[in-house]
Protein backbone atom coordinates (compact mmCIF):
# COMPACT_ATOMS: atom_id res chain seq x y z
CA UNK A 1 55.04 -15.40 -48.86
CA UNK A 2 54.53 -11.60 -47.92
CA UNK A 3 50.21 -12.78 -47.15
CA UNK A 4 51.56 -15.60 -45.22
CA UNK A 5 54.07 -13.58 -43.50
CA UNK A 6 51.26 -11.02 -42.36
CA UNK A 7 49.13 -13.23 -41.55
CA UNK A 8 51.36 -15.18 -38.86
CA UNK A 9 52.06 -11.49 -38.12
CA UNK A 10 48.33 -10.52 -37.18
CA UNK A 11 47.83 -14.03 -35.58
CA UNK A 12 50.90 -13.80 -33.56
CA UNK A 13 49.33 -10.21 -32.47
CA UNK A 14 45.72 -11.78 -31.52
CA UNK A 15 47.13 -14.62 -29.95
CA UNK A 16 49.25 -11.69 -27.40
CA UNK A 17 46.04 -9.68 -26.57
CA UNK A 18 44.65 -12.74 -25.75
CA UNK A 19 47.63 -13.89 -23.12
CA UNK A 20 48.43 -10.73 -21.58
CA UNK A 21 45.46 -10.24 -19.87
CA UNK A 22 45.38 -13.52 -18.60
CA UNK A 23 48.93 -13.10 -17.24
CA UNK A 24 48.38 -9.70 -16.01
CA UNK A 25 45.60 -11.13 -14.20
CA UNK A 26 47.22 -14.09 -12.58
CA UNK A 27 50.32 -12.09 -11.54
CA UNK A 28 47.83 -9.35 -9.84
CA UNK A 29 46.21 -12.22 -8.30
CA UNK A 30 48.99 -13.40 -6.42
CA UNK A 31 50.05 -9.92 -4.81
CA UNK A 32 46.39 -9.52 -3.99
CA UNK A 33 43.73 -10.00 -1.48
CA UNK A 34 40.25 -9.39 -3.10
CA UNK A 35 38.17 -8.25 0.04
CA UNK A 36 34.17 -7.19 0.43
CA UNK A 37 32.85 -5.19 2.64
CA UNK A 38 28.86 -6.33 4.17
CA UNK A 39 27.60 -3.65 6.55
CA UNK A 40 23.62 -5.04 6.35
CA UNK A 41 21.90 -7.82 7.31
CA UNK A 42 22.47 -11.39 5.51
CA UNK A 43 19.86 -11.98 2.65
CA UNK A 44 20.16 -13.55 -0.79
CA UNK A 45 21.75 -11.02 -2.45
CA UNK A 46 24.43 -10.24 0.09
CA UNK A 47 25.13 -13.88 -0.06
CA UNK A 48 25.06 -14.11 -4.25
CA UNK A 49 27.59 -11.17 -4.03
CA UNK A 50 29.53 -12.87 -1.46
CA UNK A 51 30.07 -15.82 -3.39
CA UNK A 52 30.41 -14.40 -6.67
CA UNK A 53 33.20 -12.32 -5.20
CA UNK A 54 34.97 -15.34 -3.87
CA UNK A 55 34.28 -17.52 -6.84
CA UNK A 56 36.75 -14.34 -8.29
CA UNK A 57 39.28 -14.55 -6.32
CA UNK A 58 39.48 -18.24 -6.71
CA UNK A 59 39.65 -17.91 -10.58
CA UNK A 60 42.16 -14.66 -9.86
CA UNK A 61 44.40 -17.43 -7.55
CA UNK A 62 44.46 -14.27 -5.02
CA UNK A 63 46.25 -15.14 -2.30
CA UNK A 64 43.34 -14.76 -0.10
CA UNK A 65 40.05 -13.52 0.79
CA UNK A 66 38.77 -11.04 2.72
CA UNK A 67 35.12 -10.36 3.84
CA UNK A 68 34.81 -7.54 6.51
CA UNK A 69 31.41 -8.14 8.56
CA UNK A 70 29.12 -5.68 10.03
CA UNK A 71 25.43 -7.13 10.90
CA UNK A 72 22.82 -7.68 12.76
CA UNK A 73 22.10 -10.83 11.88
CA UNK A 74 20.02 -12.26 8.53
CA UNK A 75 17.90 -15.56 7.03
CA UNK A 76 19.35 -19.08 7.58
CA UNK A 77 19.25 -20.20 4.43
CA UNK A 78 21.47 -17.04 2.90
CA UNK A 79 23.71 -17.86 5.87
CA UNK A 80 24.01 -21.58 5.68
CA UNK A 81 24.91 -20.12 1.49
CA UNK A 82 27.57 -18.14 2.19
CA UNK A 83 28.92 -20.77 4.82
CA UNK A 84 28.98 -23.67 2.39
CA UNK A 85 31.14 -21.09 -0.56
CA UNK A 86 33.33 -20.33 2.24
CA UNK A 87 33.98 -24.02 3.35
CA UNK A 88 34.45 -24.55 -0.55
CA UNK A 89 37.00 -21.86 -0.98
CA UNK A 90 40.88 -22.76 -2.74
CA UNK A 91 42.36 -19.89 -1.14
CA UNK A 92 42.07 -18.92 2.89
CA UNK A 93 39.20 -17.23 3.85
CA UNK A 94 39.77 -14.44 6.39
CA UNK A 95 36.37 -12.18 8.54
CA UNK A 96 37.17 -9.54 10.03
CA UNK A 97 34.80 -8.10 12.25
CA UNK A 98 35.16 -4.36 11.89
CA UNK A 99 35.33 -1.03 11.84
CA UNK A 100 35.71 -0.85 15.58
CA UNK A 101 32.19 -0.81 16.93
CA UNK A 102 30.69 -3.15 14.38
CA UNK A 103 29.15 -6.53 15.29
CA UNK A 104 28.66 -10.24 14.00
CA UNK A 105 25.04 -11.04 15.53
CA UNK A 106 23.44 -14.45 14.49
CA UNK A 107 24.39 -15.21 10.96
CA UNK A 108 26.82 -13.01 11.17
CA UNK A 109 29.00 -15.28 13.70
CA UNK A 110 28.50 -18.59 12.48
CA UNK A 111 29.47 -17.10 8.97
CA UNK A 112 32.73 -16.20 11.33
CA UNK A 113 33.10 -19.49 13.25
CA UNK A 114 33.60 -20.87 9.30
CA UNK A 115 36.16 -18.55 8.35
CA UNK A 116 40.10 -20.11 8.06
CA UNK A 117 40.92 -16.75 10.20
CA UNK A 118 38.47 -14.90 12.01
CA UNK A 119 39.60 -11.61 13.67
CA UNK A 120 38.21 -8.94 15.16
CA UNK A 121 38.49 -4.86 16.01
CA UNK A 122 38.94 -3.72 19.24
CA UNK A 123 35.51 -2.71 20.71
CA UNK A 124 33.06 -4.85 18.69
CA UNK A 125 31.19 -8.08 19.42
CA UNK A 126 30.36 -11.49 17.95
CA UNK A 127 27.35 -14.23 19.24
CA UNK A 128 23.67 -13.47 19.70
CA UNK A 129 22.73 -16.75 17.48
CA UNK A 130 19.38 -18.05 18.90
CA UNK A 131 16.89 -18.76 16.19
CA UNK A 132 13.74 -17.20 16.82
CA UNK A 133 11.28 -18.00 14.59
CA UNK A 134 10.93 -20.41 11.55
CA UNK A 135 10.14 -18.63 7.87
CA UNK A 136 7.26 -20.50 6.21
CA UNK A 137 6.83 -21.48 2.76
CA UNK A 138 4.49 -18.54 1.95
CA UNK A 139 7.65 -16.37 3.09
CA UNK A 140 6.06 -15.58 6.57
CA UNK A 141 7.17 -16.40 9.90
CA UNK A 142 4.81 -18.74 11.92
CA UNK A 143 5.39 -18.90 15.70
CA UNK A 144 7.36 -21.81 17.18
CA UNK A 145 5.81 -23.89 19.51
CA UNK A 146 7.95 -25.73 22.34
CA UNK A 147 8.49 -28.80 20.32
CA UNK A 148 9.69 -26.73 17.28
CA UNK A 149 12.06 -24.55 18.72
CA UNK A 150 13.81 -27.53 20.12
CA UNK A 151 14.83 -29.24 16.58
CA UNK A 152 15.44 -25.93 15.36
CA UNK A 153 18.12 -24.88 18.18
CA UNK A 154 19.32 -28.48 18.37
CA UNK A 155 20.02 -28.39 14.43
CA UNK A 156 21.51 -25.14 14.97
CA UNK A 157 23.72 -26.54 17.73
CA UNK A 158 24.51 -29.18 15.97
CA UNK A 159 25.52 -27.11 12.71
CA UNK A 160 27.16 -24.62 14.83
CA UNK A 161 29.48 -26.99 16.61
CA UNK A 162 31.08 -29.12 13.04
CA UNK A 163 32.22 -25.82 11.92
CA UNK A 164 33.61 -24.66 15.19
CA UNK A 165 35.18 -28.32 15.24
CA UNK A 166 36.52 -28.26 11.25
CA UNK A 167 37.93 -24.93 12.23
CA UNK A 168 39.66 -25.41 15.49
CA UNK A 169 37.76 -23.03 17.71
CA UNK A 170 35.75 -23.32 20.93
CA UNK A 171 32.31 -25.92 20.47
CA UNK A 172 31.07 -24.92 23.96
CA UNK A 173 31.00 -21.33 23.11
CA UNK A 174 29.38 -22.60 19.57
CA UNK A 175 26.88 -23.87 21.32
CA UNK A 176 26.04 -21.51 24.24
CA UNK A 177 25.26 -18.56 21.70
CA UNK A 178 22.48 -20.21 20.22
CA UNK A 179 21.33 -22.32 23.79
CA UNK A 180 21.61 -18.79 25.55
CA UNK A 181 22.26 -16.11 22.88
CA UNK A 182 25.41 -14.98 24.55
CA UNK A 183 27.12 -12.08 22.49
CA UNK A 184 31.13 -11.75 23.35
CA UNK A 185 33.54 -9.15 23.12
CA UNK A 186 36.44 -8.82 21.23
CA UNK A 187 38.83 -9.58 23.69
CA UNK A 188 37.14 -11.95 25.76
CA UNK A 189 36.45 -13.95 21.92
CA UNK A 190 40.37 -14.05 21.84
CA UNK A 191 40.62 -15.63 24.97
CA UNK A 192 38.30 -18.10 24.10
CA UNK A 193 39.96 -19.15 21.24
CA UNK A 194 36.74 -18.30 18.90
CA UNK A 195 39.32 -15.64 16.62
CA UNK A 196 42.39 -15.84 16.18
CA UNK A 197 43.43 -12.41 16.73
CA UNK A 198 41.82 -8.89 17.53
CA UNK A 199 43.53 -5.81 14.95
CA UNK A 200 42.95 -2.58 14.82
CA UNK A 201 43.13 -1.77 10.82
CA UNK A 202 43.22 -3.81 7.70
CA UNK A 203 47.35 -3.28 7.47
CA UNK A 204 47.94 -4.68 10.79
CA UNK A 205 45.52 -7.75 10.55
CA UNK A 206 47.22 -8.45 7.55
CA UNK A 207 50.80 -8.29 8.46
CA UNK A 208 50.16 -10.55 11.97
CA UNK A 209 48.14 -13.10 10.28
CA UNK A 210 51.36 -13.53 7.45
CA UNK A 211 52.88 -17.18 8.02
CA UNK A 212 49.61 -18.66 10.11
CA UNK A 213 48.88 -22.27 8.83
CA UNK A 214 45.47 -23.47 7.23
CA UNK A 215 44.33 -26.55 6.25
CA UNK A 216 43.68 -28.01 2.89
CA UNK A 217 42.78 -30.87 1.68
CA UNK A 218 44.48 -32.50 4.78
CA UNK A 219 47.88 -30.45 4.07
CA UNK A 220 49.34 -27.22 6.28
CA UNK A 221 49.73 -24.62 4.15
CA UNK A 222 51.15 -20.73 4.84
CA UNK A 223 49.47 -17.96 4.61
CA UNK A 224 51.44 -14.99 3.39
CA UNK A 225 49.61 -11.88 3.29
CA UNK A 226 52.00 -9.68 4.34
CA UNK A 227 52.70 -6.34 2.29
CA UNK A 228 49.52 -7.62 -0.09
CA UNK A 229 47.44 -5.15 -2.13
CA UNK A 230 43.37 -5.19 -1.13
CA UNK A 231 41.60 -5.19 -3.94
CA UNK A 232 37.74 -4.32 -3.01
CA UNK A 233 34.50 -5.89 -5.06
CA UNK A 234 32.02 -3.76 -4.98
CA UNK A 235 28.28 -4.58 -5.47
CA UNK A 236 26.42 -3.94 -9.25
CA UNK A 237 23.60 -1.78 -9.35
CA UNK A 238 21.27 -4.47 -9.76
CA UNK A 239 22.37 -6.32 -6.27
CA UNK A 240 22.57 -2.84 -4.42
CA UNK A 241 18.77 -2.34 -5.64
CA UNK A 242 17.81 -5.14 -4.67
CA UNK A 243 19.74 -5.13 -1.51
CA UNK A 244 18.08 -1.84 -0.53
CA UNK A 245 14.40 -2.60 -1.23
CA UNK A 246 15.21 -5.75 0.95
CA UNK A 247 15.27 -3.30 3.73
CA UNK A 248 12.01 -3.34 5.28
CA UNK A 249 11.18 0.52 5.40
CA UNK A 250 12.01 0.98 2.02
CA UNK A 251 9.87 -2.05 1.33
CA UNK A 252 7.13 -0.77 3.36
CA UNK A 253 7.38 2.56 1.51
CA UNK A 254 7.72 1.40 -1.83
CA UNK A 255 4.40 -0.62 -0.90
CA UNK A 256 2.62 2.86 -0.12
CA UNK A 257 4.01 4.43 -3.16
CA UNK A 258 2.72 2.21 -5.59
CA UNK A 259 -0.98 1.95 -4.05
CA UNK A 260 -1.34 5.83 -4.24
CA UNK A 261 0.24 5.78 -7.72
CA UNK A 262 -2.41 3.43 -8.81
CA UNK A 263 -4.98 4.42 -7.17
CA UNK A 264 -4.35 8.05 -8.91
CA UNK A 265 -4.30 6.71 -11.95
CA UNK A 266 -7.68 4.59 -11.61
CA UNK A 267 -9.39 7.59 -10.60
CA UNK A 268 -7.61 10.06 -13.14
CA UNK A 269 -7.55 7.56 -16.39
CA UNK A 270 -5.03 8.94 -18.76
CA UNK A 271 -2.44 10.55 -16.32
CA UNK A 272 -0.72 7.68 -17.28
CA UNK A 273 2.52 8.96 -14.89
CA UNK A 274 1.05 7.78 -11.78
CA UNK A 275 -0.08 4.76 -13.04
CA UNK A 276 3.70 3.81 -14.14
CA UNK A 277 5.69 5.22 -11.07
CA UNK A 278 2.77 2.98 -8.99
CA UNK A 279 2.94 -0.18 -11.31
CA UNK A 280 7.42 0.22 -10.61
CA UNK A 281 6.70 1.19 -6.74
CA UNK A 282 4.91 -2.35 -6.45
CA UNK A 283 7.20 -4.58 -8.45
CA UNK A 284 10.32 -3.43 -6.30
CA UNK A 285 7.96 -3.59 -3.38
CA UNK A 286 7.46 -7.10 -3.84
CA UNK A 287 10.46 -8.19 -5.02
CA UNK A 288 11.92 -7.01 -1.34
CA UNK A 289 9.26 -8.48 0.50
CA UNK A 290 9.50 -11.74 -0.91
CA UNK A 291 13.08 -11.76 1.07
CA UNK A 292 11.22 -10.22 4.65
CA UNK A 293 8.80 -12.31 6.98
CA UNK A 294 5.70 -11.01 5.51
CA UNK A 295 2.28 -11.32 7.49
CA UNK A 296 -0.18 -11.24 4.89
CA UNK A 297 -2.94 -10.63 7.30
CA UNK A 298 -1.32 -7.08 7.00
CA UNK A 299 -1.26 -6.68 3.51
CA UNK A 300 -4.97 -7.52 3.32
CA UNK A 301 -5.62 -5.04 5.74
CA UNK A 302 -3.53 -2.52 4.14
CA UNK A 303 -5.72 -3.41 1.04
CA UNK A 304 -8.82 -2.75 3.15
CA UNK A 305 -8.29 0.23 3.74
CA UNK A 306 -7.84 1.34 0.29
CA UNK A 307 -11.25 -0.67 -0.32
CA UNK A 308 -12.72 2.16 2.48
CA UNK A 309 -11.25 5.41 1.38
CA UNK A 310 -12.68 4.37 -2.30
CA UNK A 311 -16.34 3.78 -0.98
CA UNK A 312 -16.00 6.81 0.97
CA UNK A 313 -16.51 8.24 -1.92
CA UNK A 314 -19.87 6.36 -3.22
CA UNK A 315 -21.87 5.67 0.14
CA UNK A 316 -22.32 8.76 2.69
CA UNK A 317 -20.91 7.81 5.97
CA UNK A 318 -19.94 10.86 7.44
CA UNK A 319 -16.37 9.77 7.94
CA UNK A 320 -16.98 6.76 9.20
CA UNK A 321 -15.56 4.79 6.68
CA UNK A 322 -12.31 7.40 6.65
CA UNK A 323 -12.50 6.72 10.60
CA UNK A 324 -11.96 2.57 9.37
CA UNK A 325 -9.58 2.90 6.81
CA UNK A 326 -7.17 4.72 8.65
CA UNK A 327 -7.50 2.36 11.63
CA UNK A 328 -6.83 -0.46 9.04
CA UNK A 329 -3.98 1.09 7.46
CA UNK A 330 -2.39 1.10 10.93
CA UNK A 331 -2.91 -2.07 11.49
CA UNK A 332 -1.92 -3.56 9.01
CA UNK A 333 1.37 -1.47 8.57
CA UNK A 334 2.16 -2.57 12.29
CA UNK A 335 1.75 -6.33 11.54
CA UNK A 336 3.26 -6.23 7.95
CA UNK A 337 6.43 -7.39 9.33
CA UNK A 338 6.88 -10.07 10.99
CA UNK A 339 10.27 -10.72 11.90
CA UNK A 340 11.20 -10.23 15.61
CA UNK A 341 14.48 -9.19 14.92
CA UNK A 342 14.72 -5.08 14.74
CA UNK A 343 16.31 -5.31 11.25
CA UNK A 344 13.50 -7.33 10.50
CA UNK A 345 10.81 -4.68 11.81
CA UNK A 346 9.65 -1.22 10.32
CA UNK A 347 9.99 1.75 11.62
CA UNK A 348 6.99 3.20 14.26
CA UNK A 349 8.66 6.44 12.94
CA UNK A 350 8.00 5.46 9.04
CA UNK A 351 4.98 3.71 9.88
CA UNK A 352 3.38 7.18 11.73
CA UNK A 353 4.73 8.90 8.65
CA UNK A 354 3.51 6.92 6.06
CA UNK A 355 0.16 6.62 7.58
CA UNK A 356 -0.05 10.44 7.61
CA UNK A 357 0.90 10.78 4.23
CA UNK A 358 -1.01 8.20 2.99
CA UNK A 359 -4.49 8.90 4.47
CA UNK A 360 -3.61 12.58 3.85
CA UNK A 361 -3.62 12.03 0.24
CA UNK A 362 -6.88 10.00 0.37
CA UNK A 363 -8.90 12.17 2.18
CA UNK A 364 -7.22 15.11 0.49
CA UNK A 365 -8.41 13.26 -3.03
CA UNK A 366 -11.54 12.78 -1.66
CA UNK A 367 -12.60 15.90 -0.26
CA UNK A 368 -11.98 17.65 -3.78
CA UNK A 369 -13.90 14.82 -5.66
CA UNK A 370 -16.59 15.15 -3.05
CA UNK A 371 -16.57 19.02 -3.40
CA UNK A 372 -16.71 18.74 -7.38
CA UNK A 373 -20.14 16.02 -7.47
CA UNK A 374 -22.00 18.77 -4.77
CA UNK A 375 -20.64 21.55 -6.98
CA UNK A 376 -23.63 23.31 -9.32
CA UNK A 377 -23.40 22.06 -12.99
CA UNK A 378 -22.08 25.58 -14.88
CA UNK A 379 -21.68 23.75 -18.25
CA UNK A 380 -24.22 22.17 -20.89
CA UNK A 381 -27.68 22.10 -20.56
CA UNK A 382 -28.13 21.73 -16.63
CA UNK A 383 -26.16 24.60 -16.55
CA UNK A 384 -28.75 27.06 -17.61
CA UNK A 385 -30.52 26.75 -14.30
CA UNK A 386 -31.02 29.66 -12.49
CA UNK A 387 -30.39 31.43 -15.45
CA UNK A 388 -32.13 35.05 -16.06
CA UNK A 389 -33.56 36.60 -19.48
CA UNK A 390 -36.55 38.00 -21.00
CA UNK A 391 -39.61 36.97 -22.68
CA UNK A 392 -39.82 38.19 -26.55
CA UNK A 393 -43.46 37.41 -26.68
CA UNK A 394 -46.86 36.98 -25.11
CA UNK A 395 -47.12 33.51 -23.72
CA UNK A 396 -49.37 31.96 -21.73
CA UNK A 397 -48.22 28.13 -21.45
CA UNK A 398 -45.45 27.82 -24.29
CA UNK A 399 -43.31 30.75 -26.21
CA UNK A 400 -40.04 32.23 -26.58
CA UNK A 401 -37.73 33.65 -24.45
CA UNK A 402 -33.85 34.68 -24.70
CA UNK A 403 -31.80 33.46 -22.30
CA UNK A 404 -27.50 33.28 -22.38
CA UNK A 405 -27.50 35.09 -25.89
CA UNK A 406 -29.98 32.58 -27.21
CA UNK A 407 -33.33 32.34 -28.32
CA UNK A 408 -35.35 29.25 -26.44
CA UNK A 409 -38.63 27.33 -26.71
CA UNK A 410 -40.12 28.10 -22.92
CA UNK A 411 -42.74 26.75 -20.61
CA UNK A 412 -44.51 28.33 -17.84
CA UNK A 413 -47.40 28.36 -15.19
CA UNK A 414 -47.17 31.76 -15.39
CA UNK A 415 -48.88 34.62 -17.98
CA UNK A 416 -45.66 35.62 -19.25
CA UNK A 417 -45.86 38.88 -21.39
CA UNK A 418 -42.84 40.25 -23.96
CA UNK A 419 -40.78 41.80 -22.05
CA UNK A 420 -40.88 40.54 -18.56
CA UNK A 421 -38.04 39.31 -16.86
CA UNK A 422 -37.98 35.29 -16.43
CA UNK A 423 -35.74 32.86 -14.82
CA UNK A 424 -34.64 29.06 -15.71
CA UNK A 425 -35.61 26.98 -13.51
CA UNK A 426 -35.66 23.64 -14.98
CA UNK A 427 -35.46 21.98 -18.17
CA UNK A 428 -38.02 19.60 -20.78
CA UNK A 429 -37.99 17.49 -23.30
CA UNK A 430 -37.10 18.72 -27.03
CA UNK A 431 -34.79 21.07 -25.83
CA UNK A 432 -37.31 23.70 -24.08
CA UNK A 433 -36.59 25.45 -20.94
CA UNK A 434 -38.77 25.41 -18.06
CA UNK A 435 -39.57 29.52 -16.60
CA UNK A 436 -40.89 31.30 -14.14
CA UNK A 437 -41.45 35.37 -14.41
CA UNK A 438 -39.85 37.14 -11.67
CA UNK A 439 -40.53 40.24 -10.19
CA UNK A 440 -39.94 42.39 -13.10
CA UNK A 441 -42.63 42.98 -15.59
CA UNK A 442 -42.95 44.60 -18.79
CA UNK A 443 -44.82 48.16 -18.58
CA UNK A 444 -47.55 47.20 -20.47
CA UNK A 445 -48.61 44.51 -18.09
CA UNK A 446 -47.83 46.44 -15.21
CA UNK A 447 -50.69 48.99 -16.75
CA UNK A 448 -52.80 45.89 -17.18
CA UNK A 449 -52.36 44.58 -13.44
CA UNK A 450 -53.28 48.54 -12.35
């Protein structure tokens, strides 16, 4: 009886721990609004943290959602992404467009235009949603050509205007920010019935938005968000690498990093350091350019130019081919890019310091390596060159001679007596030096000469 008793004991116990966390948890929910905060552009992993944050606060049965926007803009198909989770959603979905001087550009307001509430701070701006280009399946942009650009801006329209419709807000102003790429103020957005109401902090959105009706389902429900505790998701540190190497600068330098690393490392086998740090540089570089508009005519040229600061090393062109590679390098960093966006552009600032330390460190490298092949041999055999000693016997053709605290086979043109001063001057086969006598001669054959 006792085992029996203990062991309802320790299963009533498990059975707790297991509960109270879930209640904990769905009581928090209800007295809170899980929010996010996006203050870059829109790419993949913006929109996988977006959505795993609201899948959350569905599970949590928060009373709503928060996402507070600040961007320039981002890809269509992360947009379209976090649109579709939003439309989705259990709970209301609320963007706020703030802190005051923030902006919802492209994405950015048509992720808005979904939202069950959209409101805004006083001195920022929404619109700006003309698509520019089309990405390709390489993960380029190619051009539009008339024909193009019209079923891209009419499926945009078209997109555009259901949500504005589903959502109650103004289809004509859905449409004229993608027709014309008007961008609206705060305001002006409110008096166009495209938000629902412009706030000035978090607390006061929240408290005038308590009571508003959304739709679910086909049923009016209340919002009540008044007095509710935000609860912020933040990112992981695998989404906030990868949401920094998106950024094409760091891209760009990561890209640099990891051709000097390895180029360091080919030339210096062993180092092993470089070679690593390069190898890591490249991965991350890639991994962020695969979510940019890549031009790969500038990655070939970047590529090119690490082709000519190598052979600048093998084939004398007196800087020509230094002159070419850093005229490639530019180039190609300028055209890297292709996204006409600015988020979407690198730096001239990063580009111009890149370059500099980039070819710096090439022609830096090379001037040393050239330096060290012109540099006289001071080890080993060839290093004996040029050497002086003194003959230790009579020679004339082959004898001996010590030279560098060593007794050597020698050679010479010259009648070499014991004594004289001789000097390397070359070497021959079975390890026998090749002298000359030089001005100083032993006293016996200066009697001779006499």
């Amino acid at each position: 009886m006792k085992k029996s008793a203990r062991l309802c004991f320790f299963l009533s116990l498990m059975l707790l721990g297991l509960l109270l966390p879930a209640v904990s948890l769905l009581s928090a929910g209800e007295d809170t609004i899980r929010a996010v905060r996006v203050d870059s552009s829109i790419n993949p992993v913006v929109a996988e943290f977006i959505g795993k944050e609201l899948h959350l606060a569905n599970d949590e049965g928060a009373a709503a959602f928060l996402l507070e926007l600040d961007t320039p803009g981002g890809l269509d198909t992360s947009m379209r992404e976090i649109v579709k989770t939003i439309l989705a959603s259990r709970i209301p979905v609320i963007v706020y467009v703030y802190p005051p001087g923030a902006r919802a550009a492209s994405a950015g307001a048509i992720i808005t235009l979904a939202a069950d509430f959209a409101a805004m701070a006083p001195s920022t701006n929404l619109g700006a949603a003309t698509p520019v280009a089309i990405g390709g399946g390489s993960g380029g942009q190619e051009k539009m050509d008339e024909t193009m650009k019209a079923k891209v801006v009419n499926d945009a329209v078209a997109y555009a205007k259901s949500i504005a419709r589903q959502k109650g807000r103004n289809e004509e102003w859905a449409e004229q920010i993608i027709r014309e790429s008007i961008s609206t103020p705060a305001e002006e957005a409110l008096e166009l019935k495209v938000i629902d109401l412009v706030a000035g902090n978090e607390r006061e959105l929240l408290d005038r938005l308590d009571g508003r009706r959304y739709i679910r389902d086909g049923e009016a429900l209340a919002l009540s968000s008044a007095g509710k505790r935000l609860v912020f998701g933040e990112m992981n540190w695998r989404q906030k690498i990868l949401n920094t190497i998106s950024n094409p600068n760091v891209a760009y330098m990561l890209l640099m990093l990891g051709i000097m690393g390895i180029f360091f490392e080919i030339s210096q086998p062993g180092v092993i350091l470089p070679g690593a740090v390069g190898a890591l540089a490249l991965l991350l570089a890639f991994i962020g350019l695969q979510m940019l508009p890549v031009n790969y005519v500038g990655v070939l040229l970047i590529l090119l130019a690490v082709v000519l600061f190598v052979l600048e090393v093998k084939v004398v062109s007196y800087g020509m081919l230094s002159v070419g590679g850093i005229i490639s390098l530019v180039m190609g960093s300028l055209v890297l890019i292709e996204g006409s966006e600015p988020y979407q552009q690198i730096s001239l600032a990063v580009i111009i310091a890149s370059v500099s330390v980039f070819s710096g460190f090439f022609l830096f490298a090379l001037y040393f390596v050239i330096r060290t092949q012109k540099t006289r041999t001071v080890s080993g055999f060839e290093g004996m060159v040029g050497e002086r000693g003194e003959a230790v016997t009579d020679f004339d053709g082959e004898g001996k001679v010590f030279v560098h605290s060593e007794y050597w086979t020698a050679v010479s043109p010259d009648r070499i007596r014991k004594g004289d001063e001789i000097e390397v001057v070359g070497k021959l086969a079975r390890m026998r030096l090749e002298v000359r006598r030089t001005g100083n001669v032993s006293d016996s054959d200066a009697k001779e000469e006499q």
